[in-house]
N, C-alpha and C. Protein backbone atom coordinates (compact mmCIF):
# COMPACT_ATOMS: atom_id res chain seq x y z
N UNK A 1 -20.26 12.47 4.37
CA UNK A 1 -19.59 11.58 3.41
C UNK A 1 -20.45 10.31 3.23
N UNK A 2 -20.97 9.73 2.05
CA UNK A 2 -21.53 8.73 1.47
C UNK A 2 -20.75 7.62 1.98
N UNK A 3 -21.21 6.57 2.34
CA UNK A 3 -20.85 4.98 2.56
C UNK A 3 -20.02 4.72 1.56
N UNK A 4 -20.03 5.05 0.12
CA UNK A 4 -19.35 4.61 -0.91
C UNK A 4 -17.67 6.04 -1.22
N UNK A 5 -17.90 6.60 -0.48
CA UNK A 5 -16.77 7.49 -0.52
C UNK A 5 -15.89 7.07 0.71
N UNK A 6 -16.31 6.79 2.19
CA UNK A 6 -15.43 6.43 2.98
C UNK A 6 -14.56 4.75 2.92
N UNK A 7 -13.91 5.08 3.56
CA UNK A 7 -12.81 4.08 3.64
C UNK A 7 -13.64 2.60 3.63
N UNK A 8 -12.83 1.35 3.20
CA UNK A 8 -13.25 0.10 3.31
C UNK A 8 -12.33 -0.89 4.13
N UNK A 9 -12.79 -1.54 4.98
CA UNK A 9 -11.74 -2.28 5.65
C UNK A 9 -12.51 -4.02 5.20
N UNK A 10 -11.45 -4.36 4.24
CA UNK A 10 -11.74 -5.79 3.81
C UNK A 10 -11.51 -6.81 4.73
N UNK A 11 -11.88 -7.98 4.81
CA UNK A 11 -11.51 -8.76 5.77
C UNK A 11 -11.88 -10.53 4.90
N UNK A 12 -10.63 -10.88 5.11
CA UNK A 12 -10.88 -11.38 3.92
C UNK A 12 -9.91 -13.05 5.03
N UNK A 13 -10.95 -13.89 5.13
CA UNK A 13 -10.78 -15.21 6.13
C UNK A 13 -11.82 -16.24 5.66
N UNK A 14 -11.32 -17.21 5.89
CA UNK A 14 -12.31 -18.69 5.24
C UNK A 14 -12.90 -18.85 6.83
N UNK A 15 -12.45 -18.62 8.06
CA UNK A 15 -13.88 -18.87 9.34
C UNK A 15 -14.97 -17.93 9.03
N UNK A 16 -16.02 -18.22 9.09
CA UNK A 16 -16.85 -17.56 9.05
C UNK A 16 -16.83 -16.83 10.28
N UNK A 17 -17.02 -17.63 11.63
CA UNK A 17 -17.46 -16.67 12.89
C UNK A 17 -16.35 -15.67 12.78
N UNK A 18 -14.87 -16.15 13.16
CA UNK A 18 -14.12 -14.98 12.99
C UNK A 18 -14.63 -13.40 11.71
N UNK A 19 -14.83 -13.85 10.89
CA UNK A 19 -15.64 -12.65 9.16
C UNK A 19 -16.98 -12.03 10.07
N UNK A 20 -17.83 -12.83 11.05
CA UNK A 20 -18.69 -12.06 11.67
C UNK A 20 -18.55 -10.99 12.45
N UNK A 21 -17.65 -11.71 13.49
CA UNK A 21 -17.05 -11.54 14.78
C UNK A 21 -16.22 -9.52 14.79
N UNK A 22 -15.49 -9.99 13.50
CA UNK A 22 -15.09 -8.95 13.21
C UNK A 22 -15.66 -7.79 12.38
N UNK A 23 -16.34 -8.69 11.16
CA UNK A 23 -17.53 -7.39 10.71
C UNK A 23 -18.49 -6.52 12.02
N UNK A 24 -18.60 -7.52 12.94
CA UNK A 24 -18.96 -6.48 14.25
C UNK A 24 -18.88 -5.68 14.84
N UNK A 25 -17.18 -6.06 15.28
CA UNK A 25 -16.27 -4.88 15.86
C UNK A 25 -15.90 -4.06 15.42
N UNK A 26 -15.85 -4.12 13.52
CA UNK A 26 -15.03 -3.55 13.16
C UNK A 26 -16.77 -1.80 12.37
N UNK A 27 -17.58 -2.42 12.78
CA UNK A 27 -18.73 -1.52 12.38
C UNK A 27 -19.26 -0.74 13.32
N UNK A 28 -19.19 -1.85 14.84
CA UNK A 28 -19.49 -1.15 15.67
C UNK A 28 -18.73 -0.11 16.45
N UNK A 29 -17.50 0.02 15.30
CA UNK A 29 -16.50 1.32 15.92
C UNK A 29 -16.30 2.18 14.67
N UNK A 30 -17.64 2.07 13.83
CA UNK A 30 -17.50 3.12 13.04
C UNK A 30 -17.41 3.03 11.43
N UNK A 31 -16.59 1.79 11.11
CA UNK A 31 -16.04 1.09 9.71
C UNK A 31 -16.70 0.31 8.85
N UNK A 32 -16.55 1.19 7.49
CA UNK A 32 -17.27 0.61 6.43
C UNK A 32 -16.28 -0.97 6.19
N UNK A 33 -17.43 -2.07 6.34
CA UNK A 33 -16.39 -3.41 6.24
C UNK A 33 -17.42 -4.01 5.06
N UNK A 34 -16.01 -4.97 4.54
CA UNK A 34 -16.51 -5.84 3.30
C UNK A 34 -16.05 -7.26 3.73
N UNK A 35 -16.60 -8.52 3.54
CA UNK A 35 -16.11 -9.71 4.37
C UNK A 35 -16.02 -10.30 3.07
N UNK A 36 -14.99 -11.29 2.91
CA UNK A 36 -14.94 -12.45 2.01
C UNK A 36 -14.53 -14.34 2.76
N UNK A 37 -15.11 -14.86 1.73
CA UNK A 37 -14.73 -16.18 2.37
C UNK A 37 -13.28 -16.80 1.22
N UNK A 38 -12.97 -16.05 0.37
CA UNK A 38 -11.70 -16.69 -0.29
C UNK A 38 -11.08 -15.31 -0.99
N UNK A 39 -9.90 -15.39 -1.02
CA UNK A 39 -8.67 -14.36 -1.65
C UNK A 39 -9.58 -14.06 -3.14
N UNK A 40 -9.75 -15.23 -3.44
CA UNK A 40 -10.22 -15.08 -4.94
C UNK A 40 -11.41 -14.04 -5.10
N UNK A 41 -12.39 -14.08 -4.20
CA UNK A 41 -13.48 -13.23 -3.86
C UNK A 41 -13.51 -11.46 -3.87
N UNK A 42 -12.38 -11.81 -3.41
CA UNK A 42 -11.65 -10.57 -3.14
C UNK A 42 -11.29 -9.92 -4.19
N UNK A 43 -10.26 -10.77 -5.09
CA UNK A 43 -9.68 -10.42 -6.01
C UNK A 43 -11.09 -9.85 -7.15
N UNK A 44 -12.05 -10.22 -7.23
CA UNK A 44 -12.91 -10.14 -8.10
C UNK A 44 -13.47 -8.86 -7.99
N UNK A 45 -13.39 -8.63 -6.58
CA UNK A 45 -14.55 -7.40 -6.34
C UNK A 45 -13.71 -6.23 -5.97
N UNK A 46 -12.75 -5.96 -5.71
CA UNK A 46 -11.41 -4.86 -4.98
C UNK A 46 -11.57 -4.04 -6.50
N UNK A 47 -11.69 -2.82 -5.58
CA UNK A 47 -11.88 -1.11 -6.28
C UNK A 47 -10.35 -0.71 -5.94
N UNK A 48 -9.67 -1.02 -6.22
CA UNK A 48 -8.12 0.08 -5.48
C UNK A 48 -8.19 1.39 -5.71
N UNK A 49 -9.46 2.04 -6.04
CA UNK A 49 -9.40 3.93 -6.15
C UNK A 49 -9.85 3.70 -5.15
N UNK A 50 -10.56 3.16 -4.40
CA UNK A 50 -11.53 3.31 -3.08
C UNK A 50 -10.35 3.21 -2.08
N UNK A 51 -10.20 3.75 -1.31
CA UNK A 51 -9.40 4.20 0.14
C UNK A 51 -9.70 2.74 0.91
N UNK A 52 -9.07 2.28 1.75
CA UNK A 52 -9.26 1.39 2.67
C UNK A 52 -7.88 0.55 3.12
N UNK A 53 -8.19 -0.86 3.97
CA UNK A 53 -7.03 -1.35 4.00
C UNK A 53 -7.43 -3.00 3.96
N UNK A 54 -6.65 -4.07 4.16
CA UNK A 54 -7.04 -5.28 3.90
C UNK A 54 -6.85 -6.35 5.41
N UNK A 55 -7.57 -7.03 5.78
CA UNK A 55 -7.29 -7.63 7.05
C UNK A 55 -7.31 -9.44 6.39
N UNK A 56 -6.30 -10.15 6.76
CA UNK A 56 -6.08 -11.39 5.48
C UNK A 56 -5.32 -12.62 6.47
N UNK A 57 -6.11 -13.44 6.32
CA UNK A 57 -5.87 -14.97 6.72
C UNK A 57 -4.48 -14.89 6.11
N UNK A 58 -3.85 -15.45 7.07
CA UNK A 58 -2.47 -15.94 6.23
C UNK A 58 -2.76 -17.61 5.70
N UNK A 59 -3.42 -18.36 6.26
CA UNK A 59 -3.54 -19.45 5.49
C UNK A 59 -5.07 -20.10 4.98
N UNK A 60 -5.49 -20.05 4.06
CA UNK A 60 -6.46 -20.52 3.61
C UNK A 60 -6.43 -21.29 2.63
N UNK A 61 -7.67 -22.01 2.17
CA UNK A 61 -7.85 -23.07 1.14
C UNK A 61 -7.87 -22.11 -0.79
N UNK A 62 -7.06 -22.90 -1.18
CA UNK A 62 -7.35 -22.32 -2.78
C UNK A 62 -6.21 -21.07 -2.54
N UNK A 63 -6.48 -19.99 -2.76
CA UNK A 63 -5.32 -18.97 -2.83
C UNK A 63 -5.08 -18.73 -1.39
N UNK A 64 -3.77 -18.54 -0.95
CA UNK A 64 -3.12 -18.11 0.65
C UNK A 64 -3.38 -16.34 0.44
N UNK A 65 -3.47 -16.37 1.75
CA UNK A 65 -3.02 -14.74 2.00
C UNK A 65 -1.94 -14.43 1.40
N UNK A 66 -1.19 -15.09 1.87
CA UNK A 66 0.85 -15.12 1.16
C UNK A 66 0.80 -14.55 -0.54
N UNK A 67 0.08 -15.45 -1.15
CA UNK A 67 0.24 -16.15 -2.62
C UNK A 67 -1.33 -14.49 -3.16
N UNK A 68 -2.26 -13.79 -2.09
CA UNK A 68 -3.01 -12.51 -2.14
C UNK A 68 -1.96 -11.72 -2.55
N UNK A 69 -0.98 -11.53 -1.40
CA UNK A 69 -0.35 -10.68 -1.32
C UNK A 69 0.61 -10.39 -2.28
N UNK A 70 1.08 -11.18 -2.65
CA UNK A 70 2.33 -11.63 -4.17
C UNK A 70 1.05 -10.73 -5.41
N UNK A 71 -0.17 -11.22 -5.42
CA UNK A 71 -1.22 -11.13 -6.50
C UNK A 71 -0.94 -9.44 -6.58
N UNK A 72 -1.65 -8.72 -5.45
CA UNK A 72 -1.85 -7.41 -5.23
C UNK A 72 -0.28 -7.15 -5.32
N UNK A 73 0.71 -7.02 -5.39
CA UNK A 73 1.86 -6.47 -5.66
C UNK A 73 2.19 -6.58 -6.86
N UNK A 74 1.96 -7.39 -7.66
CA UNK A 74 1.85 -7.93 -9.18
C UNK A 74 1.59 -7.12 -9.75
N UNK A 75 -0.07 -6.28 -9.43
CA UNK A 75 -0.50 -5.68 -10.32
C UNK A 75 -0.64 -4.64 -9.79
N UNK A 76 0.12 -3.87 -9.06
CA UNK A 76 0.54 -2.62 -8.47
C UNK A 76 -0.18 -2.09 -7.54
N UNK A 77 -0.91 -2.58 -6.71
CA UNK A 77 -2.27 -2.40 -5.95
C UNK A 77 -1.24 -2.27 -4.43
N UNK A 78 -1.44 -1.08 -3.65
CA UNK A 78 -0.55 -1.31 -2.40
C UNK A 78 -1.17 -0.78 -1.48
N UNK A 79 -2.48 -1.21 -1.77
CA UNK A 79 -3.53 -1.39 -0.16
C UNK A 79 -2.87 -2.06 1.25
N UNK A 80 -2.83 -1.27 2.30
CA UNK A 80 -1.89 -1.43 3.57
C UNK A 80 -2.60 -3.15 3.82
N UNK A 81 -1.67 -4.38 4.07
CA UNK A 81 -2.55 -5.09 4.96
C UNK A 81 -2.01 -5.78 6.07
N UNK A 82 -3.24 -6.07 6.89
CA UNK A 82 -2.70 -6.69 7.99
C UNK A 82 -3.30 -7.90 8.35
N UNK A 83 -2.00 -9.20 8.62
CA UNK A 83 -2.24 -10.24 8.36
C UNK A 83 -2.41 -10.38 9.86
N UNK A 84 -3.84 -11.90 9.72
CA UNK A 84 -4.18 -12.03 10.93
C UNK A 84 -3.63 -13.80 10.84
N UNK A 85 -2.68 -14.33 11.71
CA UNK A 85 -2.13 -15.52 11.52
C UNK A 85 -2.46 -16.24 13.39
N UNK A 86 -2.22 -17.79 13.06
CA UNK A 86 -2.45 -18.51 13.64
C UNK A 86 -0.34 -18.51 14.78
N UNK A 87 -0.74 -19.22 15.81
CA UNK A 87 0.86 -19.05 16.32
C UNK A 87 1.96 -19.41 15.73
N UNK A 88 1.47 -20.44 15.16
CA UNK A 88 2.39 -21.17 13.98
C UNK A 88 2.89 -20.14 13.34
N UNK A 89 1.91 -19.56 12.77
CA UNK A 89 2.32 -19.29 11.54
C UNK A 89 3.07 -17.42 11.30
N UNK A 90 3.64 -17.40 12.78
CA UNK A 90 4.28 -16.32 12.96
C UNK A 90 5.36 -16.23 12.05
N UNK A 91 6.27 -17.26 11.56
CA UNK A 91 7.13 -16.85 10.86
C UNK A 91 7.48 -16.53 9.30
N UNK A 92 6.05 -16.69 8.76
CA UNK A 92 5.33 -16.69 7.80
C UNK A 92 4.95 -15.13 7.44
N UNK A 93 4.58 -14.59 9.12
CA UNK A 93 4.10 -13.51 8.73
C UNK A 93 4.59 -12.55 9.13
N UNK A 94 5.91 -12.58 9.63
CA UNK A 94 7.46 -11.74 9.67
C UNK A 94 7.86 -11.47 8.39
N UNK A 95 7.90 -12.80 7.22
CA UNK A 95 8.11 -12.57 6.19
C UNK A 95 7.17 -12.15 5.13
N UNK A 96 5.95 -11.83 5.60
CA UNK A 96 5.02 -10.88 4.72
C UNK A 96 5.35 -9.90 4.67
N UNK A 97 5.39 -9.44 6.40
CA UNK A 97 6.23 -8.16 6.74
C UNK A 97 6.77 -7.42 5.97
N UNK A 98 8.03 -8.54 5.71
CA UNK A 98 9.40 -8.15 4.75
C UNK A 98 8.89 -7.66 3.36
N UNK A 99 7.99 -8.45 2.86
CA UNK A 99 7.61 -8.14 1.53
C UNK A 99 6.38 -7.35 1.41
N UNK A 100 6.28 -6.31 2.47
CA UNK A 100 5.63 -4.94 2.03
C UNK A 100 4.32 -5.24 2.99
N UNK A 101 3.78 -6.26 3.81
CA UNK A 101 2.28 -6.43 4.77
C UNK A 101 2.87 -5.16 6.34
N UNK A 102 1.64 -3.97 6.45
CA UNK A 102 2.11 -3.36 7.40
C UNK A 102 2.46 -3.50 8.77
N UNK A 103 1.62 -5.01 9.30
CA UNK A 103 1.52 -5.57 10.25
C UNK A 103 0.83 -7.18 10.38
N UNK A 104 1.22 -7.70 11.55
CA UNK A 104 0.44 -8.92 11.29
C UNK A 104 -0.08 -9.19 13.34
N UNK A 105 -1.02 -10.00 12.94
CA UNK A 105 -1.27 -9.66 14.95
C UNK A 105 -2.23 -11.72 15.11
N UNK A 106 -1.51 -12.14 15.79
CA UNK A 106 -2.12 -13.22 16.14
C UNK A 106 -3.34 -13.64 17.14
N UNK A 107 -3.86 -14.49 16.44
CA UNK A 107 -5.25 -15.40 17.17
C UNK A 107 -5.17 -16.07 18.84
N UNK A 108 -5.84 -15.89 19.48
CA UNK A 108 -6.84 -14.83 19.50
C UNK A 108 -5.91 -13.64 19.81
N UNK A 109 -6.87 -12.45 19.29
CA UNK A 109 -6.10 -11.07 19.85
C UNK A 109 -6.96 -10.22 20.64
N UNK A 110 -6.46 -9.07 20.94
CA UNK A 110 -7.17 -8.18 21.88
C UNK A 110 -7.97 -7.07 20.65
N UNK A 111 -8.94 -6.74 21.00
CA UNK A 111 -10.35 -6.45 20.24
C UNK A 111 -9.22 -4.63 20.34
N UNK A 112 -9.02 -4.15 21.21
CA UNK A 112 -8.52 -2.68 20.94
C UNK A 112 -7.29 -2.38 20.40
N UNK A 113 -6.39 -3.75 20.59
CA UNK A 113 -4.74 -3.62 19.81
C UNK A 113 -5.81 -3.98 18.07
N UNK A 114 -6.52 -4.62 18.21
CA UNK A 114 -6.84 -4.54 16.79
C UNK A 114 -7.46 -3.45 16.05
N UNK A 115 -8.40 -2.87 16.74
CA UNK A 115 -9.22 -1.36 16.39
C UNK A 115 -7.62 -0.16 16.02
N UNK A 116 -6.63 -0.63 16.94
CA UNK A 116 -5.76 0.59 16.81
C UNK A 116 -4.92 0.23 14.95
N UNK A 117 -4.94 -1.43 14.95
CA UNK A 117 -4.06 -1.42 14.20
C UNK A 117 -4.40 -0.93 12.49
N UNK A 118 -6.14 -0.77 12.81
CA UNK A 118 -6.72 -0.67 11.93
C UNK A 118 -6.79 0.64 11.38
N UNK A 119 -6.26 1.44 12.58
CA UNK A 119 -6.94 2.95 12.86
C UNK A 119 -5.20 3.60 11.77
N UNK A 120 -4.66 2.94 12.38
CA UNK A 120 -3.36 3.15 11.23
C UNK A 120 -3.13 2.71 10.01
N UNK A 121 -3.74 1.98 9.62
CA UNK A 121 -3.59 0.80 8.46
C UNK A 121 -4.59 1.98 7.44
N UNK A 122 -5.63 2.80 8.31
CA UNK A 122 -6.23 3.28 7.28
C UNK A 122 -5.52 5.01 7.00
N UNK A 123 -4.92 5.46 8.27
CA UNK A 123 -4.22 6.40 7.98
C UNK A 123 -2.70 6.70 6.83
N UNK A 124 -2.15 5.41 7.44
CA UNK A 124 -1.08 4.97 5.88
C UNK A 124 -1.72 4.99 4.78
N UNK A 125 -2.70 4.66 4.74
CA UNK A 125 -3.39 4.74 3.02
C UNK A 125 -3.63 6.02 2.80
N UNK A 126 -3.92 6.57 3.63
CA UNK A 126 -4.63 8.23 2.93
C UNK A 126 -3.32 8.80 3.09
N UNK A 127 -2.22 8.60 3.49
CA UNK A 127 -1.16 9.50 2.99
C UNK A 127 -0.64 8.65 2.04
N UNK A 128 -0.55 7.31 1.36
CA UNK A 128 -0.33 6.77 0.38
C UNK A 128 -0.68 7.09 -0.83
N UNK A 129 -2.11 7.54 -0.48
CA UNK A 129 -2.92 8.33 -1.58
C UNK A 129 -2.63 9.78 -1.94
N UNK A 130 -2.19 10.84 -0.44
CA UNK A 130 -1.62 11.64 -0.94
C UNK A 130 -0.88 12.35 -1.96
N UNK A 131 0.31 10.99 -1.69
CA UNK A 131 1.47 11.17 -1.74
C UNK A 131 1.63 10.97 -3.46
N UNK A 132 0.38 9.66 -3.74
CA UNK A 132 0.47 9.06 -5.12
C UNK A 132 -0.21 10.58 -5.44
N UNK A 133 -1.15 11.21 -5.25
CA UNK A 133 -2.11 12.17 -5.76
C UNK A 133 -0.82 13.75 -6.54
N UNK A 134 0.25 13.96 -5.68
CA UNK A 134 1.41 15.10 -5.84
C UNK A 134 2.28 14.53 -7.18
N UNK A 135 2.43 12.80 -7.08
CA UNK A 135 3.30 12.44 -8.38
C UNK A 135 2.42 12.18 -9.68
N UNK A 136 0.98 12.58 -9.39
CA UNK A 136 0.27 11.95 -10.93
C UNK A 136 0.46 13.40 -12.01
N UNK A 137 1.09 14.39 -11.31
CA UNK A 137 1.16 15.57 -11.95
C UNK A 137 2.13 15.63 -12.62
N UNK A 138 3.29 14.77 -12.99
CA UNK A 138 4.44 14.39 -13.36
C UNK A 138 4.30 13.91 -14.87
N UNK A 139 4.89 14.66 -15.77
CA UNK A 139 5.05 13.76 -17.16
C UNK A 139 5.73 12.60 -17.20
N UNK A 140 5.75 12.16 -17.79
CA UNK A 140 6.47 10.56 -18.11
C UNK A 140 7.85 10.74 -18.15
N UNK A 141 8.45 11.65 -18.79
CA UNK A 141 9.94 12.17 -18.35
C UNK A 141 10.01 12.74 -17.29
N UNK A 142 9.25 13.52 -16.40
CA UNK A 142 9.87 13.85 -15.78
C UNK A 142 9.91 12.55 -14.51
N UNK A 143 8.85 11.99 -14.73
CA UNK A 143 8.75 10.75 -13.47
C UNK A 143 9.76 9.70 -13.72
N UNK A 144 10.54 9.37 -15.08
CA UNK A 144 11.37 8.38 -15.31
C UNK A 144 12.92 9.30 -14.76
N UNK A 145 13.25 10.76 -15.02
CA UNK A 145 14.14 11.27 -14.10
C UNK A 145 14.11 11.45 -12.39
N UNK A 146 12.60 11.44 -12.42
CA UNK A 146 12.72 11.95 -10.66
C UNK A 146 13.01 9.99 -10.12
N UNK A 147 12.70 8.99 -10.91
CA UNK A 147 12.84 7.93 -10.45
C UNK A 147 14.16 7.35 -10.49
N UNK A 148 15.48 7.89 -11.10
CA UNK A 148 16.60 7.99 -11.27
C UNK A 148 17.31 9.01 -10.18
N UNK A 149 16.69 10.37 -9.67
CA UNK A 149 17.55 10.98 -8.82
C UNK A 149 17.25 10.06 -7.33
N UNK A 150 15.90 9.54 -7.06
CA UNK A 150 15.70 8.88 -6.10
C UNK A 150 16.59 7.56 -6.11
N UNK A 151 16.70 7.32 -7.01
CA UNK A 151 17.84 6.17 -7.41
C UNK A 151 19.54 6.42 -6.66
N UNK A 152 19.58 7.76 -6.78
CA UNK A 152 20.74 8.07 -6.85
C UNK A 152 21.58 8.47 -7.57
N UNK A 153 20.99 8.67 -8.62
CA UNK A 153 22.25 8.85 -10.19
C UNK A 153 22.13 10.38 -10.10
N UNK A 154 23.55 10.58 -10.64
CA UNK A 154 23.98 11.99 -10.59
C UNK A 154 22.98 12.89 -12.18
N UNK A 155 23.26 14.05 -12.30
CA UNK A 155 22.67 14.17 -13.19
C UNK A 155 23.30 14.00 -14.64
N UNK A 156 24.77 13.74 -14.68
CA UNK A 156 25.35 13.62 -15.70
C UNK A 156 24.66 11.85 -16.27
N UNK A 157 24.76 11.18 -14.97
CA UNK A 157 24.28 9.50 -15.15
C UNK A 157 23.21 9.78 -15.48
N UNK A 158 22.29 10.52 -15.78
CA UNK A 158 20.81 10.48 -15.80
C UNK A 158 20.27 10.91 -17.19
N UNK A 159 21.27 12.04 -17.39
CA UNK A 159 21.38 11.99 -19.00
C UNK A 159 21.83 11.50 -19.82
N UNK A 160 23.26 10.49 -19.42
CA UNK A 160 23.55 9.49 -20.55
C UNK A 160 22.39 8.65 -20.32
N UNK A 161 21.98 7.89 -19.78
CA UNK A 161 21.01 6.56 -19.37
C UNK A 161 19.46 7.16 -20.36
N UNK A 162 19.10 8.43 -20.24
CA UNK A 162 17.73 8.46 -20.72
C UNK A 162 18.18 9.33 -22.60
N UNK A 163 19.21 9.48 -22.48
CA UNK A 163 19.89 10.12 -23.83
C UNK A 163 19.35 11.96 -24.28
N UNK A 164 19.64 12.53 -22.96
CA UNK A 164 19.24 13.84 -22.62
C UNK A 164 20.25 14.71 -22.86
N UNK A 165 20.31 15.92 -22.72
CA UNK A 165 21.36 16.36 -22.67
C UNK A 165 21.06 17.49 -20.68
N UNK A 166 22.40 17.44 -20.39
CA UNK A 166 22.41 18.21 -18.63
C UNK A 166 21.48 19.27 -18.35
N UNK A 167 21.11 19.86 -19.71
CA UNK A 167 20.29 21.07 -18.61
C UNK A 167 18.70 20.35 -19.26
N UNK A 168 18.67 19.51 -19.72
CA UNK A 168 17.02 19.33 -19.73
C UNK A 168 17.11 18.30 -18.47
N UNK A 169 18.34 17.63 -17.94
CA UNK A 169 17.95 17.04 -17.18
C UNK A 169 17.28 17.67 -15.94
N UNK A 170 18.41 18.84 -15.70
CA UNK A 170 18.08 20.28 -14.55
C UNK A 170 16.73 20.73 -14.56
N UNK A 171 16.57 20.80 -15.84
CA UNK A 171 14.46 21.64 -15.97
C UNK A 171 14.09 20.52 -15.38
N UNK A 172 14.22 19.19 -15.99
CA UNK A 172 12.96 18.22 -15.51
C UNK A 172 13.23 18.19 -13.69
N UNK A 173 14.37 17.90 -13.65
CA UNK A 173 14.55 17.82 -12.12
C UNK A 173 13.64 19.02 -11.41
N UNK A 174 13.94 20.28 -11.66
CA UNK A 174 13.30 21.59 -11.21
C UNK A 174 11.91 21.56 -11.35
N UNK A 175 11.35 20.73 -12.48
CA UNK A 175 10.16 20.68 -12.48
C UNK A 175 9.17 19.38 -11.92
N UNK A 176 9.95 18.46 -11.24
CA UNK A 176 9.62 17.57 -10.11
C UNK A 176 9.88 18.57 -8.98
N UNK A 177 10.40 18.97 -8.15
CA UNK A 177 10.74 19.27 -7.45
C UNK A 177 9.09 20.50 -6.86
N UNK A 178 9.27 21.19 -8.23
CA UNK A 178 8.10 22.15 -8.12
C UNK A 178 6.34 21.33 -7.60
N UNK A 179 6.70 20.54 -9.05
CA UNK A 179 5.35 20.08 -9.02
C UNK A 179 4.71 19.42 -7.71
N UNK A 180 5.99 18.27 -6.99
CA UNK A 180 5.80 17.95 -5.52
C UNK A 180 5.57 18.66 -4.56
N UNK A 181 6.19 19.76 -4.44
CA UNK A 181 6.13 20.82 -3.43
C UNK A 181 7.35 20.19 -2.58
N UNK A 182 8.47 19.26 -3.24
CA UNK A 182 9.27 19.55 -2.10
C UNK A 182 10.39 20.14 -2.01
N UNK A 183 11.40 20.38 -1.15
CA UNK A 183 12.56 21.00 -1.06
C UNK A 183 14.04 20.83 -0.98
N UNK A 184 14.27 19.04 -1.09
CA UNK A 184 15.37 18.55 -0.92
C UNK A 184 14.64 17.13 -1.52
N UNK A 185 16.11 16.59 -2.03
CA UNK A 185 16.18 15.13 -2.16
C UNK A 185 15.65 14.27 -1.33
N UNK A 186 15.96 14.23 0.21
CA UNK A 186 15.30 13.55 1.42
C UNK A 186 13.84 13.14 1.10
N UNK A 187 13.45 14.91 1.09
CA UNK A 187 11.81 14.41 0.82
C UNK A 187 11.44 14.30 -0.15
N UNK A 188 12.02 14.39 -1.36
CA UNK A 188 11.54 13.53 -2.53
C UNK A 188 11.92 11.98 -2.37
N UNK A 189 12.67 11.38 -1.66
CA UNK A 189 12.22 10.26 -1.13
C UNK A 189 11.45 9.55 -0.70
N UNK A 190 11.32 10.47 0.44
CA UNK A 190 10.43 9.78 1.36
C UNK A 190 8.91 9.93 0.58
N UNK A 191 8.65 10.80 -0.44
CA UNK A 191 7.08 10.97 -1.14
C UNK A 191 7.47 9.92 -1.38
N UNK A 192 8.27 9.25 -2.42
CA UNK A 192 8.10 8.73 -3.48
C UNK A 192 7.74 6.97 -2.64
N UNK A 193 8.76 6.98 -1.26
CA UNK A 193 8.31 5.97 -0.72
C UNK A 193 6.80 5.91 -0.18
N UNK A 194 6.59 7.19 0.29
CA UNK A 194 5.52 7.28 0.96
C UNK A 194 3.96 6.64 -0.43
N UNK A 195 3.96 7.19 -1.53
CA UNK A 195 3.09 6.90 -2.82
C UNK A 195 3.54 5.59 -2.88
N UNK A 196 4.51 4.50 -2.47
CA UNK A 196 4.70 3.35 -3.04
C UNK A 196 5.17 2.72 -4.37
N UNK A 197 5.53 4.49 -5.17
CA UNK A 197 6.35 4.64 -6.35
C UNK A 197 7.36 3.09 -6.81
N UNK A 198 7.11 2.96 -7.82
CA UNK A 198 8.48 2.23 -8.03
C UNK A 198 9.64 2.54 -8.35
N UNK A 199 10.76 2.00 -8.38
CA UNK A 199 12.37 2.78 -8.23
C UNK A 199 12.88 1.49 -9.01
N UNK A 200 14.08 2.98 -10.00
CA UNK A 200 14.86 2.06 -10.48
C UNK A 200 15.75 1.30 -9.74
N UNK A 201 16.43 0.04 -9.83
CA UNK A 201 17.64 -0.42 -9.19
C UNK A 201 18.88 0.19 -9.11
């Protein structure tokens, strides 16, 4: 596999030694790494077809990690990341947490809780990618119904709401179902969570 096909682990911090420190560790165990000194940097140069995951200052000068993370959700980008925060700023990054960051691990940390957290951060993505890869096979109806049964709506609700009539709702349903490969509602869930799909309310 080419350098430009495997995974990227961004790392994206205004210290420099820390951006070294870790471009180190994080190469000398194998990982294609990209370092930045500002969010903005980042923002400029990020491939989101490229596989990888994001490692992100929670506080920096000019754009925050926080105010990254809001950015990349904006524009539908749901690269796994993991915020690296100061002690303070633990409660900051509970609430990244909340709003979709896979993990966050504080300064200083241990060099192998970090290799591990990385080692997952890049495995969530490749089933993220999976998962997105089973729903791109989906027409536009049928992905605006399968995003309604994941919703919850019955199929009678699903055909007043999209102005269908019951058995095209049934084909389209049957033909999500197919196209995913799955076998129950459950796991058309959990794909749809797993791809990072969006859902109606």
């Amino acid at each position: 596999m080419t350098d430009s096909a495997r995974p990227l682990v961004h790392v994206v911090d205004d210290d420099e030694a820390l951006r070294d420190s870790l471009r180190w560790l994080l190469e000398s165990a194998g990982h294609c790494v990209a370092t930045y000194a500002a969010a903005e940097s980042f923002l400029a140069t990020y491939d989101p077809e490229r596989a990888g995951c994001l490692v992100l200052d929670i506080r920096m000068p000019g754009m925050s990690g926080l105010e990254l993370q809001d950015e990349l959700k904006r524009r539908g980008h749901t690269i796994p990341i993991i915020f690296v925060t100061g002690h303070g700023d633990v409660p900051m990054a509970v609430n990244a947490v909340k709003k979709g960051a896979l993990e966050f691990i504080e300064k200083p940390f241990n060099d192998k809780a970090f290799l591990v957290l990385i080692k997952n951060a890049l495995a969530f993505d490749a089933e993220t990618r999976r998962a997105a890869a089973r729903l791109v096979t989906l027409t536009r109806r049928e992905r605006e119904v399968m995003e309604l049964i994941v919703a919850g709506k019955r199929n009678q609700d699903i055909a007043a709401k999209l102005s269908i009539n019951i058995k095209t709702v049934e084909a389209h349903r049957a033909n999500v179902m197919r196209k995913t490969g799955v076998d129950s509602l459950a796991e058309l869930v959990q794909l749809v969570h797993d791809a990072g799909a969006p859902r109606h309310p």
